[in-house]
Protein backbone atom coordinates (compact mmCIF):
# COMPACT_ATOMS: atom_id res chain seq x y z
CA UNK A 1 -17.07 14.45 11.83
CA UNK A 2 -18.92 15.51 8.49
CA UNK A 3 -16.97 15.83 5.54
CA UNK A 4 -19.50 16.68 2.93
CA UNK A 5 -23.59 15.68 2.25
CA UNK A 6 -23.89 12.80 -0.35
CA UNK A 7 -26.05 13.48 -3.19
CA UNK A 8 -26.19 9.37 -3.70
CA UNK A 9 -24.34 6.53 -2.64
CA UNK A 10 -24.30 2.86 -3.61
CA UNK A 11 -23.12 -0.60 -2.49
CA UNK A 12 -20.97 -2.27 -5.11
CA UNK A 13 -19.99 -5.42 -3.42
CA UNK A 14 -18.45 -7.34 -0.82
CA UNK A 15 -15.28 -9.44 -0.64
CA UNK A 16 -13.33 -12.01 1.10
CA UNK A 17 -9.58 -13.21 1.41
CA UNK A 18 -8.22 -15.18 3.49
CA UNK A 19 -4.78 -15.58 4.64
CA UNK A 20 -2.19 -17.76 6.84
CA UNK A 21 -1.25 -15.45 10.02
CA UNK A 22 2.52 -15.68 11.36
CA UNK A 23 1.13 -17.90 13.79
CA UNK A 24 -0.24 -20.45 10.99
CA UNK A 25 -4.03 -18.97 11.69
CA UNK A 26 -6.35 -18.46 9.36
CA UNK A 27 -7.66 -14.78 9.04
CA UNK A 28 -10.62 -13.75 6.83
CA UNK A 29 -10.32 -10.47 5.66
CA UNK A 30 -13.92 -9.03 4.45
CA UNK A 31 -14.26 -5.86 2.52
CA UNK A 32 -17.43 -4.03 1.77
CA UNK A 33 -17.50 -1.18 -1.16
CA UNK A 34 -19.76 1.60 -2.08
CA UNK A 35 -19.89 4.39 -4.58
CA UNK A 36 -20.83 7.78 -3.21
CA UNK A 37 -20.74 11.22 -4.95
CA UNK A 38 -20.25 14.35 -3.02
CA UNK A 39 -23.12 16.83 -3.13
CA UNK A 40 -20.78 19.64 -1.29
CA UNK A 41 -17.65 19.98 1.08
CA UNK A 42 -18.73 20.72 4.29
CA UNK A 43 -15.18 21.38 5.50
CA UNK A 44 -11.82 20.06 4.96
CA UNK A 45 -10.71 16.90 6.88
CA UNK A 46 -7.96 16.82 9.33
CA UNK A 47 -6.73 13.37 7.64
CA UNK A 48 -5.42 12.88 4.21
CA UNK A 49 -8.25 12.72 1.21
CA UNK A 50 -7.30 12.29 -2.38
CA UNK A 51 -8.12 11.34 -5.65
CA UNK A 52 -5.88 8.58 -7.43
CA UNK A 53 -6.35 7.07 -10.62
CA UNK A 54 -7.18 3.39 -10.91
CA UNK A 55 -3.71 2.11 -11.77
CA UNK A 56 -2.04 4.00 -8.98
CA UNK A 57 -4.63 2.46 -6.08
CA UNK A 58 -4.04 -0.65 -7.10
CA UNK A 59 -0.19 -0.42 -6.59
CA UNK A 60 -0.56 1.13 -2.78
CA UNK A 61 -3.08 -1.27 -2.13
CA UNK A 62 -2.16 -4.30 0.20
CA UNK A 63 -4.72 -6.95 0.08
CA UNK A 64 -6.09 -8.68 -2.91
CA UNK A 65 -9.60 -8.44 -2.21
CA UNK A 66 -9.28 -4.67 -2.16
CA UNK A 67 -7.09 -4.51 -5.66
CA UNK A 68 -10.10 -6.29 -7.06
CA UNK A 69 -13.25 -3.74 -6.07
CA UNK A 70 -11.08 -1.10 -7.41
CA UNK A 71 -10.16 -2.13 -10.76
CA UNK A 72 -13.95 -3.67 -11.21
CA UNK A 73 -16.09 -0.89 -9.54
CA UNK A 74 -16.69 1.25 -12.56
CA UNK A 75 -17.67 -2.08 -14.49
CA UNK A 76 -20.23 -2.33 -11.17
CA UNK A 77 -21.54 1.09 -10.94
CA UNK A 78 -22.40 1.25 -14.62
């Protein structure tokens, strides 16, 4: 399903955490980020988009690795 065309899009970076699993395994946790603006809204989705500032991702966000790429990815898209 298409939300919208992209007028550009970018990778920023890729990350890594790992963590200790209930059952004392290690799990890596990779992450891969890119930038993308919208060129136009094709339709809208049947799941939940939004927009939330930088300070309110990074409280709903779970993993560490993920905190990170939002707080530095307007540094990286500069």
């Amino acid at each position: 399903m298409q939300l919208g065309s992209l007028s550009r899009s970018s990778f920023l970076t890729g990350s890594r955490q790992y963590n200790t699993s209930t059952k004392n395994e290690t799990i890596q946790n990779k992450g891969f980020f890119y930038q993308a603006c919208l060129k136009e809204r094709v339709h809208e989705p049947e799941y939940g988009v939004f927009w939330l500032e930088i300070a309110e991702a990074d409280s709903l966000l779970h993993h560490d690795h993920q905190k990170w790429a939002v707080r530095n990815a307007p540094e990286m898209s500069e």
